[in-house]
Structures are given as structure tokens and as C-alpha cells.
PDB file of N, CA and C in Angstrom:
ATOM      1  N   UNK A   1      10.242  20.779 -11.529  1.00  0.00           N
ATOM      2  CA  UNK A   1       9.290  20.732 -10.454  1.00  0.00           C
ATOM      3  C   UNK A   1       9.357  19.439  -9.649  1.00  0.00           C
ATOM      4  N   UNK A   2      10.241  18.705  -9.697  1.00  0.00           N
ATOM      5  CA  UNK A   2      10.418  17.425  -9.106  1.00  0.00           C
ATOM      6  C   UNK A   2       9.473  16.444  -9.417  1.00  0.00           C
ATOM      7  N   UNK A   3       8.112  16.696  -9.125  1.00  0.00           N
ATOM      8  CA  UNK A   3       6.986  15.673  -9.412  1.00  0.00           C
ATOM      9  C   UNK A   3       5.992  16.638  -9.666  1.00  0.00           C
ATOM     10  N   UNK A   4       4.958  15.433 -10.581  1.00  0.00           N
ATOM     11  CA  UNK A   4       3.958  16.028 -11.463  1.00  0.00           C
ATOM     12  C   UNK A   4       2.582  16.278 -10.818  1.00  0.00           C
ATOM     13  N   UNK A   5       1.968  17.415 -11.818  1.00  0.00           N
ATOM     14  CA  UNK A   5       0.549  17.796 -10.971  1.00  0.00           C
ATOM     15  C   UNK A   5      -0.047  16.522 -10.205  1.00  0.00           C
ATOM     16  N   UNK A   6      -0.469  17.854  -9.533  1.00  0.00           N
ATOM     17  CA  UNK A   6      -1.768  16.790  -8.459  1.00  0.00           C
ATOM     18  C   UNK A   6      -1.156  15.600  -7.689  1.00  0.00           C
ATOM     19  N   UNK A   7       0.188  15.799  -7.504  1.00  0.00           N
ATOM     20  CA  UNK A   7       0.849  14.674  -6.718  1.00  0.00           C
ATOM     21  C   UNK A   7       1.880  15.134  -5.742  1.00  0.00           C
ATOM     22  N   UNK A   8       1.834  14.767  -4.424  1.00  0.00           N
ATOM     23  CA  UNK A   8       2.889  15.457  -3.288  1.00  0.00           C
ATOM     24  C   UNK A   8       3.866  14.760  -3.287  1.00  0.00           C
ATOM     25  N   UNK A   9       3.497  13.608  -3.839  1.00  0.00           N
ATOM     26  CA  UNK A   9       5.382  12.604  -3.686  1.00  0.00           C
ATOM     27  C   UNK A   9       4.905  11.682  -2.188  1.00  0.00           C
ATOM     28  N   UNK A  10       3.676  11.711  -1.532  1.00  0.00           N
ATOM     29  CA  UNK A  10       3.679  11.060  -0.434  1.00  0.00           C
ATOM     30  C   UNK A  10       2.189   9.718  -0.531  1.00  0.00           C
ATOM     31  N   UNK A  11       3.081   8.800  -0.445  1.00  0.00           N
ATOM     32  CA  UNK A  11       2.173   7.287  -0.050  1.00  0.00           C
ATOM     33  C   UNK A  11       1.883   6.701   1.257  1.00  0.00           C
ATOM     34  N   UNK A  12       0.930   6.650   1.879  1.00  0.00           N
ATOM     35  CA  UNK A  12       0.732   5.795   3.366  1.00  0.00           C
ATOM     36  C   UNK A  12       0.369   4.247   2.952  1.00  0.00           C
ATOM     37  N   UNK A  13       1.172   3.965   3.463  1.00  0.00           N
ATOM     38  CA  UNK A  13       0.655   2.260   3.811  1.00  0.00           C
ATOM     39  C   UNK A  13       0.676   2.210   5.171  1.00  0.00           C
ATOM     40  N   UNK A  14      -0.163   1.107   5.785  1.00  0.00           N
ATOM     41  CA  UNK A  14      -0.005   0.619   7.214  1.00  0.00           C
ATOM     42  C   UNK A  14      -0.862  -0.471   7.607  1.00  0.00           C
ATOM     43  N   UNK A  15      -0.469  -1.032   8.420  1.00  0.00           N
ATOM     44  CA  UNK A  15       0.447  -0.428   9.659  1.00  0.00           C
ATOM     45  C   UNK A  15       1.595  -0.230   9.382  1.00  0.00           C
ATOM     46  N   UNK A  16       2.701   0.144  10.216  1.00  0.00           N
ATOM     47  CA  UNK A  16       4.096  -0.086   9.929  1.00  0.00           C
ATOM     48  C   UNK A  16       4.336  -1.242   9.923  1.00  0.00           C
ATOM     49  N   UNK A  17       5.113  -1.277   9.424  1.00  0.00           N
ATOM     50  CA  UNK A  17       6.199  -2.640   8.785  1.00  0.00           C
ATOM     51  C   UNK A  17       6.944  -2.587  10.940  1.00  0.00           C
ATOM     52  N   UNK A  18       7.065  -3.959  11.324  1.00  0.00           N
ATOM     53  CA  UNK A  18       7.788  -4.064  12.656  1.00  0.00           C
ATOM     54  C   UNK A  18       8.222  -5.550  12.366  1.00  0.00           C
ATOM     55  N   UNK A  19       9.523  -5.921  13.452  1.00  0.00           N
ATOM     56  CA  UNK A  19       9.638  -7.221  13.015  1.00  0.00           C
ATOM     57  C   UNK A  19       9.008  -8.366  13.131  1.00  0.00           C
ATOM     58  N   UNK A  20       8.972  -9.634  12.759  1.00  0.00           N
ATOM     59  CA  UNK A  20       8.420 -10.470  13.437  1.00  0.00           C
ATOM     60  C   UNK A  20       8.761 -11.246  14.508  1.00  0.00           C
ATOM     61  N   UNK A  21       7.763 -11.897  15.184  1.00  0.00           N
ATOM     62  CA  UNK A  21       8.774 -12.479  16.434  1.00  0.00           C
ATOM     63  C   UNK A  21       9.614 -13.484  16.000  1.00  0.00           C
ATOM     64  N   UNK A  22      11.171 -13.629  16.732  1.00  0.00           N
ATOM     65  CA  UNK A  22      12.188 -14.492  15.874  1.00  0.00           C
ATOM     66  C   UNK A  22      11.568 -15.810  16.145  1.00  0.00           C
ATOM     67  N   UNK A  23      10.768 -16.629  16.563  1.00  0.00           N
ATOM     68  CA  UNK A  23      10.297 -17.797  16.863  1.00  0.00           C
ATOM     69  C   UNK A  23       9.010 -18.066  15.489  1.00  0.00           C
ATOM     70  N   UNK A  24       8.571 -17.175  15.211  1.00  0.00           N
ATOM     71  CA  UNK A  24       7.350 -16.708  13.912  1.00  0.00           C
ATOM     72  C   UNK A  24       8.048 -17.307  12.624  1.00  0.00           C
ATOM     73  N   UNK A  25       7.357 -18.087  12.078  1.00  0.00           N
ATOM     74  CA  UNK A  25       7.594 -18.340  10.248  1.00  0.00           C
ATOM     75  C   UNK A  25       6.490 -18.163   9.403  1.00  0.00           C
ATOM     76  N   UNK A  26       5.593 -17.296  10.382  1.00  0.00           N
ATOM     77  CA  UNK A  26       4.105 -17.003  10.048  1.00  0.00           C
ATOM     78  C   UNK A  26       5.042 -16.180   8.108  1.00  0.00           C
ATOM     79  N   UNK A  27       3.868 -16.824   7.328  1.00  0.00           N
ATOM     80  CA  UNK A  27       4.283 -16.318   6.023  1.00  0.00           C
ATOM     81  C   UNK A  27       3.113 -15.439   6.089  1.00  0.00           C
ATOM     82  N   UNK A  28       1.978 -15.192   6.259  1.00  0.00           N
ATOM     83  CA  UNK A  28       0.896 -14.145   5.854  1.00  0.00           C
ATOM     84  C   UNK A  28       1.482 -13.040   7.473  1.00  0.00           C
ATOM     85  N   UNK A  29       0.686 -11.959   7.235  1.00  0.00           N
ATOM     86  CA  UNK A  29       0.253 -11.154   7.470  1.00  0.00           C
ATOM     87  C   UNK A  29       0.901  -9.871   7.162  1.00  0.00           C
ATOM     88  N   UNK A  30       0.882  -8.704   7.611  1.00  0.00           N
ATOM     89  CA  UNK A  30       1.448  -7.086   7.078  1.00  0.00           C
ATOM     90  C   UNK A  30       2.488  -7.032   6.866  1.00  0.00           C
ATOM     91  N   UNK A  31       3.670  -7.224   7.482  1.00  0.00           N
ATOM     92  CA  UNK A  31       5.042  -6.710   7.403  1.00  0.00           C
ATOM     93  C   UNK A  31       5.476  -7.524   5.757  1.00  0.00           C
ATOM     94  N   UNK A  32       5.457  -8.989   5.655  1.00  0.00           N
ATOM     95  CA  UNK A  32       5.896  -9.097   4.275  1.00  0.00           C
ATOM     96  C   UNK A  32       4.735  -8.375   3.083  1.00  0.00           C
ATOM     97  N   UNK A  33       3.775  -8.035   3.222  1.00  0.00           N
ATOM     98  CA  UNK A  33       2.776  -7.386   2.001  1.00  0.00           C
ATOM     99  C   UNK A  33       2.980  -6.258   2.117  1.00  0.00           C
ATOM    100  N   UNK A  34       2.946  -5.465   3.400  1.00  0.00           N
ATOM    101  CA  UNK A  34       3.879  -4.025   3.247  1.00  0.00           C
ATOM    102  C   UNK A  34       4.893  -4.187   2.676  1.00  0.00           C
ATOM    103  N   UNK A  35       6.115  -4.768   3.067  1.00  0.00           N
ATOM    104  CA  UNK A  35       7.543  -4.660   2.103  1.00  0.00           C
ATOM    105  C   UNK A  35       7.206  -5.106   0.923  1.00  0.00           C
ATOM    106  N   UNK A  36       6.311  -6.008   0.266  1.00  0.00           N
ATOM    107  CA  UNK A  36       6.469  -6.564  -1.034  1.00  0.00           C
ATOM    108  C   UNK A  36       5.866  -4.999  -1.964  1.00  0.00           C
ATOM    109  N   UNK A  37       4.890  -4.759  -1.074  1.00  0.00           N
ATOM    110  CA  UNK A  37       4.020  -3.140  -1.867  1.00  0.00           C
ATOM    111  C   UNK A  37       5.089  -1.948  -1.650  1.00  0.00           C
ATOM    112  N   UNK A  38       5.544  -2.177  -0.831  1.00  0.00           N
ATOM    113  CA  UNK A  38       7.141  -0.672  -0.702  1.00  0.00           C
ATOM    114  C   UNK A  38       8.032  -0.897  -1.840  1.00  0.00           C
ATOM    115  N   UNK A  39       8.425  -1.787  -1.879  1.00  0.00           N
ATOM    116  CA  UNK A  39       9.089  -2.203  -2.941  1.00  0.00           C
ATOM    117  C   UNK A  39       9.052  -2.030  -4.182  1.00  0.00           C
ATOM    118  N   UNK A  40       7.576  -2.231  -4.833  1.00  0.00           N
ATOM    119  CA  UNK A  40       6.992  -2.339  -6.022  1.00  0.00           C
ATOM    120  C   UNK A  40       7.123  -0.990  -5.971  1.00  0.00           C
ATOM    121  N   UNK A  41       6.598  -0.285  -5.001  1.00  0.00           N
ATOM    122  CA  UNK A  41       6.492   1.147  -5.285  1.00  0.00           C
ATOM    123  C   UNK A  41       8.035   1.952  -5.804  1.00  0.00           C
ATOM    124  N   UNK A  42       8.904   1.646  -4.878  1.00  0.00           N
ATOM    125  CA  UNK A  42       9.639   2.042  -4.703  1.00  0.00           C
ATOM    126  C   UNK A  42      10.708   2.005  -5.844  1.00  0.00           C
ATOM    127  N   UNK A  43      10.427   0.826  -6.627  1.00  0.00           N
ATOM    128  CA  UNK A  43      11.309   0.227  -8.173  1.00  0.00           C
ATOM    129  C   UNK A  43      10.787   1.294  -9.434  1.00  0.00           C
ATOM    130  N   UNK A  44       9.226   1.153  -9.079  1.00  0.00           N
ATOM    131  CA  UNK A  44       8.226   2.072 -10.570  1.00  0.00           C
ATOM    132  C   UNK A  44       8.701   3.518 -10.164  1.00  0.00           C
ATOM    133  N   UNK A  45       8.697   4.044  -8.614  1.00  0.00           N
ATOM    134  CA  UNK A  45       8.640   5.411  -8.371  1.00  0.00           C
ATOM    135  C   UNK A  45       9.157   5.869  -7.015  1.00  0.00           C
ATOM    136  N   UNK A  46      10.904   5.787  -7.728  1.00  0.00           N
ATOM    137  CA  UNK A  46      11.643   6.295  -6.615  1.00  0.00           C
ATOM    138  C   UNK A  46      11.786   7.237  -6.028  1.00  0.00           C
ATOM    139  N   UNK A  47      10.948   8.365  -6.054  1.00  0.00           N
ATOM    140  CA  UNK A  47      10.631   9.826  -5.612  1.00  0.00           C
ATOM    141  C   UNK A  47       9.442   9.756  -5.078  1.00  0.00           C
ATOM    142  N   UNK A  48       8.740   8.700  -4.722  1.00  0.00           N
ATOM    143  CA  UNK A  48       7.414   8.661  -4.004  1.00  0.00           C
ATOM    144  C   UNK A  48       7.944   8.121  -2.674  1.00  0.00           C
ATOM    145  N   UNK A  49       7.638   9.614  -1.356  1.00  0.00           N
ATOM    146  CA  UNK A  49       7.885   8.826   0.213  1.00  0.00           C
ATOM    147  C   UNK A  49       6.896   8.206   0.353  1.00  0.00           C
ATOM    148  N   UNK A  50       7.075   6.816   0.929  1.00  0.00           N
ATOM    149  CA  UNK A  50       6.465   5.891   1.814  1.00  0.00           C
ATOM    150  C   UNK A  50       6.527   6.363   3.222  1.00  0.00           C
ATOM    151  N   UNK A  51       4.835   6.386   3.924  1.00  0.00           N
ATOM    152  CA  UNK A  51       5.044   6.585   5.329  1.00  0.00           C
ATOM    153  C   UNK A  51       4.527   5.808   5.659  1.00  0.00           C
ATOM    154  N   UNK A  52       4.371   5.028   6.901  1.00  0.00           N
ATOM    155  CA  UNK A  52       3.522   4.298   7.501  1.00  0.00           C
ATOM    156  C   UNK A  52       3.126   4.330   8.727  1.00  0.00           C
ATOM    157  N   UNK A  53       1.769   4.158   9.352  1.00  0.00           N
ATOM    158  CA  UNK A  53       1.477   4.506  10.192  1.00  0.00           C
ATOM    159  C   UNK A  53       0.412   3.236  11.256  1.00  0.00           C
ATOM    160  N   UNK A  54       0.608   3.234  12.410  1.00  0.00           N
ATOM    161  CA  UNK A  54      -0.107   2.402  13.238  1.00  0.00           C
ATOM    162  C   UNK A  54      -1.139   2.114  12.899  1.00  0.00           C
ATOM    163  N   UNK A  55      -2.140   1.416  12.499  1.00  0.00           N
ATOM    164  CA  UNK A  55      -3.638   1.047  12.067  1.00  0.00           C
ATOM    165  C   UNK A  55      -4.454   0.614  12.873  1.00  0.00           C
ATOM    166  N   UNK A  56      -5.559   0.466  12.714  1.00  0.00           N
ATOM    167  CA  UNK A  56      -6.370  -0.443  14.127  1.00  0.00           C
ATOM    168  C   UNK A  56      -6.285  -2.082  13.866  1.00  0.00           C
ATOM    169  N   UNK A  57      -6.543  -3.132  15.203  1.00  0.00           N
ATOM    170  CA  UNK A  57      -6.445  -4.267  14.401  1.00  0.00           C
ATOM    171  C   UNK A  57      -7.040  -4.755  13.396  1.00  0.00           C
ATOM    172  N   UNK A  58      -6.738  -5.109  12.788  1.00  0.00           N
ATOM    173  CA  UNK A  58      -6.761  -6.160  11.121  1.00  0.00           C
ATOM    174  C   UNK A  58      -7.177  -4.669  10.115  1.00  0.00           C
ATOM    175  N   UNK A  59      -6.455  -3.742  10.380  1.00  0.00           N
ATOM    176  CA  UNK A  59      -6.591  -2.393   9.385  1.00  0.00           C
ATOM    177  C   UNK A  59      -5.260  -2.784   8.489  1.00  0.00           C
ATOM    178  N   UNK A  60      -5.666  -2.119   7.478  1.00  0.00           N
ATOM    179  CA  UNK A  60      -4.174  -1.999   5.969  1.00  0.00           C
ATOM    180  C   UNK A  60      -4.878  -1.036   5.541  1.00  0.00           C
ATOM    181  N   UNK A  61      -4.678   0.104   5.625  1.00  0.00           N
ATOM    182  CA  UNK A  61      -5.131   1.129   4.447  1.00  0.00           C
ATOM    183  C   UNK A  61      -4.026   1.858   3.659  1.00  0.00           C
ATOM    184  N   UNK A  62      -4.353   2.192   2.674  1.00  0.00           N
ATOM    185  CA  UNK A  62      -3.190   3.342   1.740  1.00  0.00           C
ATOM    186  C   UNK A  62      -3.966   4.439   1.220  1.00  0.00           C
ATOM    187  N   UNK A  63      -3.461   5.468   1.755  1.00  0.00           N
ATOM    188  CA  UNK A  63      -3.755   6.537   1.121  1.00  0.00           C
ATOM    189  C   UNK A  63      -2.697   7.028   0.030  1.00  0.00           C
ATOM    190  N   UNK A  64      -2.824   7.586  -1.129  1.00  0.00           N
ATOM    191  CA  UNK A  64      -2.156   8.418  -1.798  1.00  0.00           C
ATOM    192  C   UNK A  64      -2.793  10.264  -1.889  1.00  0.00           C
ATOM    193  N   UNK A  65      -1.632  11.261  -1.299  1.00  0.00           N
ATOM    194  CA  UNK A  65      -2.166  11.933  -0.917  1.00  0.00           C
ATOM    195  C   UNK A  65      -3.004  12.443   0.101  1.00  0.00           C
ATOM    196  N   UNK A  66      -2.985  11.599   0.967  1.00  0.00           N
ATOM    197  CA  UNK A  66      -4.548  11.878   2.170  1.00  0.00           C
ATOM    198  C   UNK A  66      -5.670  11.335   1.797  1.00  0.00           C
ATOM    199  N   UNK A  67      -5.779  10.660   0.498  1.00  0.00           N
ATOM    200  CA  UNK A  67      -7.133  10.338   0.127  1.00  0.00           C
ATOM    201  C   UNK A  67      -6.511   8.651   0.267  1.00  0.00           C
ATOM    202  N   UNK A  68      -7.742   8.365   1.211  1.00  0.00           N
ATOM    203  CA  UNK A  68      -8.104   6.944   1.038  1.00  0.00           C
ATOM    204  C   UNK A  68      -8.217   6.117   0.203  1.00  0.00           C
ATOM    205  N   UNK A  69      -7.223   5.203  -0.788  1.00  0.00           N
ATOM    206  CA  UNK A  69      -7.595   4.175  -1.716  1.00  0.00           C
ATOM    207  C   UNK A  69      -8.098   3.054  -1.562  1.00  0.00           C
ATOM    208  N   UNK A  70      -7.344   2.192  -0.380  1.00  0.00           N
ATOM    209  CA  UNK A  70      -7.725   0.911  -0.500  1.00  0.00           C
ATOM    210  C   UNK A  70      -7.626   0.762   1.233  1.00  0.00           C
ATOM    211  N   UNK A  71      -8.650   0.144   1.723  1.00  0.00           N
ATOM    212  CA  UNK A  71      -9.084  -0.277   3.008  1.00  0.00           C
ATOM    213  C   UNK A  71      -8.953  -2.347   3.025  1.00  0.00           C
ATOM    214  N   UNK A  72      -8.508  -2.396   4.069  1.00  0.00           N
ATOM    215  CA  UNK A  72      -8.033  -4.496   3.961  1.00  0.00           C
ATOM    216  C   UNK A  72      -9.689  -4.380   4.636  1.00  0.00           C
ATOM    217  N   UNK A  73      -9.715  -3.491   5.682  1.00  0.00           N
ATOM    218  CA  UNK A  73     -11.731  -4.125   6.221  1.00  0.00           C
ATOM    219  C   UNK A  73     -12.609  -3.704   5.762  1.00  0.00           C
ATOM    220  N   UNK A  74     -12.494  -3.141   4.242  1.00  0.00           N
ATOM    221  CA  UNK A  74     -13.922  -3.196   3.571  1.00  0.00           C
ATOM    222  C   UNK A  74     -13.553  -4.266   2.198  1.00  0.00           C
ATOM    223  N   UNK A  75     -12.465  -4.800   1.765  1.00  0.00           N
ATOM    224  CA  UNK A  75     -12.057  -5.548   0.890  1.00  0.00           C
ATOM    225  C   UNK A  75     -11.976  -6.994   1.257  1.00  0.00           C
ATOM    226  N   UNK A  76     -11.059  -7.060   2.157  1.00  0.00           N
ATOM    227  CA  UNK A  76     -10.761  -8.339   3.023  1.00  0.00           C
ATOM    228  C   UNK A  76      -9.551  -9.438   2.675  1.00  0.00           C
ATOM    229  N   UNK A  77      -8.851  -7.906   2.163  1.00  0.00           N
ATOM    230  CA  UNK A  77      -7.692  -8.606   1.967  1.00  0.00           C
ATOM    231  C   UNK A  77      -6.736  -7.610   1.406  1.00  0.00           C
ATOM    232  N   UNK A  78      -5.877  -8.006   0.807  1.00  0.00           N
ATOM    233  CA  UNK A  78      -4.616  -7.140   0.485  1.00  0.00           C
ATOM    234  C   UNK A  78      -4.556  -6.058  -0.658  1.00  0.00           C
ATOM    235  N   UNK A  79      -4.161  -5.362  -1.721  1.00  0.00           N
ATOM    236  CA  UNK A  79      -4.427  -5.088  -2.895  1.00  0.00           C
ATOM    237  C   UNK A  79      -3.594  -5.243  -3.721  1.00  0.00           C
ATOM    238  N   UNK A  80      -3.451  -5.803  -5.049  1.00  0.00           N
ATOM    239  CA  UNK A  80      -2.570  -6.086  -5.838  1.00  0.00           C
ATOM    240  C   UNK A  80      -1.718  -5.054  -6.170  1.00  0.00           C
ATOM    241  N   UNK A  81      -0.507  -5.447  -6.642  1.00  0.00           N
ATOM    242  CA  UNK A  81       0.483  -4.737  -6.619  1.00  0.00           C
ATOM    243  C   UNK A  81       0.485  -3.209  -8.159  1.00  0.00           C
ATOM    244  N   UNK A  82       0.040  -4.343  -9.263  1.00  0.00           N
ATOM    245  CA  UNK A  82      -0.382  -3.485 -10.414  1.00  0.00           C
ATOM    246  C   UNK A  82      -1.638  -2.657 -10.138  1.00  0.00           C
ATOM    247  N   UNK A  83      -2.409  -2.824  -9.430  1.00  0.00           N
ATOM    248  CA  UNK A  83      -3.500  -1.972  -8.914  1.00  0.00           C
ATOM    249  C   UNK A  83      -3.147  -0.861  -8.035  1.00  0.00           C
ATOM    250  N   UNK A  84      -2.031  -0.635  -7.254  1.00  0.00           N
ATOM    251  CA  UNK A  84      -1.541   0.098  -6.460  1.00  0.00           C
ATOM    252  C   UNK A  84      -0.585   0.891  -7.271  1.00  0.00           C
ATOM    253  N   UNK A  85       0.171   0.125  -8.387  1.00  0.00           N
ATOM    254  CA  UNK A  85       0.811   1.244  -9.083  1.00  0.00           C
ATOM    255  C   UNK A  85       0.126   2.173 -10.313  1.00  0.00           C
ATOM    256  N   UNK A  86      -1.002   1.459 -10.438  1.00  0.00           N
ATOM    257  CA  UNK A  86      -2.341   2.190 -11.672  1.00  0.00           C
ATOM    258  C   UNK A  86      -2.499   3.412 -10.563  1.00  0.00           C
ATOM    259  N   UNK A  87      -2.950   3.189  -9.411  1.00  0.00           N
ATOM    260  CA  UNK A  87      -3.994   4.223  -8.598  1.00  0.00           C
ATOM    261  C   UNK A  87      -2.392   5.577  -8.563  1.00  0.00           C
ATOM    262  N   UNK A  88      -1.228   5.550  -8.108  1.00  0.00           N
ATOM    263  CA  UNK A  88      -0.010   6.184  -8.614  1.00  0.00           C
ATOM    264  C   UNK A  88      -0.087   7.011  -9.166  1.00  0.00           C
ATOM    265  N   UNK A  89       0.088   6.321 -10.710  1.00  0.00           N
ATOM    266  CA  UNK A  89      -0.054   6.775 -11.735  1.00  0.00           C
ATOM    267  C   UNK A  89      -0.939   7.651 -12.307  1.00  0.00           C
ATOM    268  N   UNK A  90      -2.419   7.171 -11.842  1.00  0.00           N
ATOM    269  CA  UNK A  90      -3.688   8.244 -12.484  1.00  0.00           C
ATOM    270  C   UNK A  90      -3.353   9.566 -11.624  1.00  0.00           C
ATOM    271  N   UNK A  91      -3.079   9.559 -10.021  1.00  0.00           N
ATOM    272  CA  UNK A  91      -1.847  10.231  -9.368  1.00  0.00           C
ATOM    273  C   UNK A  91      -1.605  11.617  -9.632  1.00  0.00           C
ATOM    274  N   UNK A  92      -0.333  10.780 -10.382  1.00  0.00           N
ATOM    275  CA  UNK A  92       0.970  11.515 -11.229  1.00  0.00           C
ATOM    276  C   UNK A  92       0.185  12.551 -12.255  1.00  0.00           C
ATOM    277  N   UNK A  93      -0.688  11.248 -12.843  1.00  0.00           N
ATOM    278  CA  UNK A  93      -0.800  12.393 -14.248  1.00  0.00           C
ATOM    279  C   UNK A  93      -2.244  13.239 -13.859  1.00  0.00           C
ATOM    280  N   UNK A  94      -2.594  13.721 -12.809  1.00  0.00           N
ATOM    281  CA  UNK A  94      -3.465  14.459 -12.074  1.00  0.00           C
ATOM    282  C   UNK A  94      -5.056  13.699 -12.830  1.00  0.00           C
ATOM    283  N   UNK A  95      -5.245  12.728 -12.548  1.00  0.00           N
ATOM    284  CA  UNK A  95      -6.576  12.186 -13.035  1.00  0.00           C
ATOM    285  C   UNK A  95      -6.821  11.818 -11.413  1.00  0.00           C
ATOM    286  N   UNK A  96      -8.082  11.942 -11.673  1.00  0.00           N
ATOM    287  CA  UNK A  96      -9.227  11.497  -9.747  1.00  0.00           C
ATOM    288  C   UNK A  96      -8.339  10.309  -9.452  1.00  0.00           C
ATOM    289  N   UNK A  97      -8.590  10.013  -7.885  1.00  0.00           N
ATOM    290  CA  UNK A  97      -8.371   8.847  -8.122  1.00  0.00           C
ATOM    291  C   UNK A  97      -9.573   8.048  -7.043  1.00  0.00           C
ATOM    292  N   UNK A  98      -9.474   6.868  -7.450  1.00  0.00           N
ATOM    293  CA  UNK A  98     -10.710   5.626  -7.258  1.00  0.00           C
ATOM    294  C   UNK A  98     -10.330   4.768  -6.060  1.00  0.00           C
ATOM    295  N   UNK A  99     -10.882   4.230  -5.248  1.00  0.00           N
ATOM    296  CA  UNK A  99     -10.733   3.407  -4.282  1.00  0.00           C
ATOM    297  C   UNK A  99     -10.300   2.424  -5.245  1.00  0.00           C
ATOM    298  N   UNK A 100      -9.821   1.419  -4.785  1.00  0.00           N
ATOM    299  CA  UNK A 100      -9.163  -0.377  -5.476  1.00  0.00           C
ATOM    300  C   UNK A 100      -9.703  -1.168  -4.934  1.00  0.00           C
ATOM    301  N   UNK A 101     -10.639  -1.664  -5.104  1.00  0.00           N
ATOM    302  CA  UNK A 101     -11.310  -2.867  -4.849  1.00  0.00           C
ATOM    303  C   UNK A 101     -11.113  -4.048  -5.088  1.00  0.00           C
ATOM    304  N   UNK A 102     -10.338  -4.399  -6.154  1.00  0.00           N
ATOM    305  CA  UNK A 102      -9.640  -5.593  -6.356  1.00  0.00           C
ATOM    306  C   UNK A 102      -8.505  -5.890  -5.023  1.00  0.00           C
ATOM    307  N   UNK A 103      -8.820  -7.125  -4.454  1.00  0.00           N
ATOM    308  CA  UNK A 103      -7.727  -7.607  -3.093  1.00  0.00           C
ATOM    309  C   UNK A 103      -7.762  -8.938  -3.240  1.00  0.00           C
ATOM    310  N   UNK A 104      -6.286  -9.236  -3.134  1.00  0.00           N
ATOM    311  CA  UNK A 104      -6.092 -10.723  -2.824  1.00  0.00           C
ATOM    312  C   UNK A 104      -6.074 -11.356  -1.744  1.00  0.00           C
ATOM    313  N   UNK A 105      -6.344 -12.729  -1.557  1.00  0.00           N
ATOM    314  CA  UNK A 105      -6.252 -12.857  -0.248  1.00  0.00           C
ATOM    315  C   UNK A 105      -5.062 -12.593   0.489  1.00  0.00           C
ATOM    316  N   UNK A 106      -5.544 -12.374   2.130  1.00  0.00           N
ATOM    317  CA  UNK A 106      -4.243 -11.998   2.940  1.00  0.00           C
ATOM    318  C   UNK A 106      -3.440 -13.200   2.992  1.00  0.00           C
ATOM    319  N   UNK A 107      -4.019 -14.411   2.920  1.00  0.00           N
ATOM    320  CA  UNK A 107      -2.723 -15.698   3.470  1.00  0.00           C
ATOM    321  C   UNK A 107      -3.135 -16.939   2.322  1.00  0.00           C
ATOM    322  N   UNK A 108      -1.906 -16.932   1.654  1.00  0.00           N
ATOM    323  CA  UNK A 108      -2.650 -18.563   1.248  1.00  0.00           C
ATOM    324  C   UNK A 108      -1.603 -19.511   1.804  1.00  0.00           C
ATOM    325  N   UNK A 109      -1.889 -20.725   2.105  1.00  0.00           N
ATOM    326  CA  UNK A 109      -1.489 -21.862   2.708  1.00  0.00           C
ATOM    327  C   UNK A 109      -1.604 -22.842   1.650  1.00  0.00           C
ATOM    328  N   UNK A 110      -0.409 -23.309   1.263  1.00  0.00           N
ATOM    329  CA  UNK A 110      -0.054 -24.430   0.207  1.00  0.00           C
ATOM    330  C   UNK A 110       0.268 -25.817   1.129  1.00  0.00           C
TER     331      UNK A 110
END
């Protein structure tokens, strides 16, 4: 069956991933936390499509399935990476799944 109950094989993150401007060494914002979360995904669960889609400004949401997990403007910030592959997982093995409320910040500056 390719993939397991209660799971279509499809993840939204967004906004899309676009480049940055070549003059930019900006280290925070979407495009590197999208790729770092595509990634993660993509290593645990290589049969899960990633789509991504335009957001409003300062939006990040992920749905798994159509259902809304994690929102950046009700959190206020990013969501951890093991938290994104838990919400997956409960997913996969057809258990509900929960918004993620745990978020890190979007930028830290050392």
C-alpha cells in the first residue's frame, strides 16, 4: 500500500522556500528553516511529498494532511524539528494529530 493508514504521503510547509537576495547574509528567516525542516523530513521519511505554498506576511504554517499543525503567528516562532517528525509519525500510525506548540525562536543573533 505504499504508506500507512490515515496518511496521504503529503506535508505543506510555507511559504516556499525562494532565494535570497545575493547581497543578503541574513541567517534567520524561512528559506533556511524551511530547508533545514525539508530535510529532516525528508532523511526520517522519504515517501512523504513536501509542498509549499505562498503564506501571508510573517505566516509559516504546516499542515500534515490538510490539517493545520503548527502556525509561526500563533506560536511566534519556528517548530522544532523532533516535534515535526513526532506530529508525522502519530500520522503514519493513524493516531489524531495535535497542533505543536513548542517553537523556537525565529532568529538568534550570537
Amino acid at each position: 500500500m505504499g504508506v500507512e493508514q490515515g496518511v496521504t504521503g503529503r506535508l505543506c510547509l510555507g511559504p516556499p522556500p525562494h532565494p535570497l537576495p545575493p547581497t543578503s547574509s541574513e541567517p534567520c528567516g524561512f528559506e533556511p528553516t524551511y530547508q533545514e525542516l525539508a530535510s529532516a523530513v525528508r532523511e526520517e521519511y522519504p515517501d512523504i511529498e513536501i509542498e509549499s505554498r505562498l503564506g501571508g506576511t510573517g505566516a509559516f504554517e504546516i499542515e500534515i494532511n490538510g490539517q493545520l499543525v503548527f502556525s509561526k503567528l500563533e506560536n511566534g516562532g519556528f517548530p522544532y524539528e523532533k516535534d515535526l517528525i513526532e506530529a508525522i509519525r502519530r500520522a503514519r500510525n493513524g493516531e489524531p494529530l495535535e497542533k505543536i506548540t513548542n517553537s523556537r525562536p525565529p532568529c538568534t543573533i550570537l
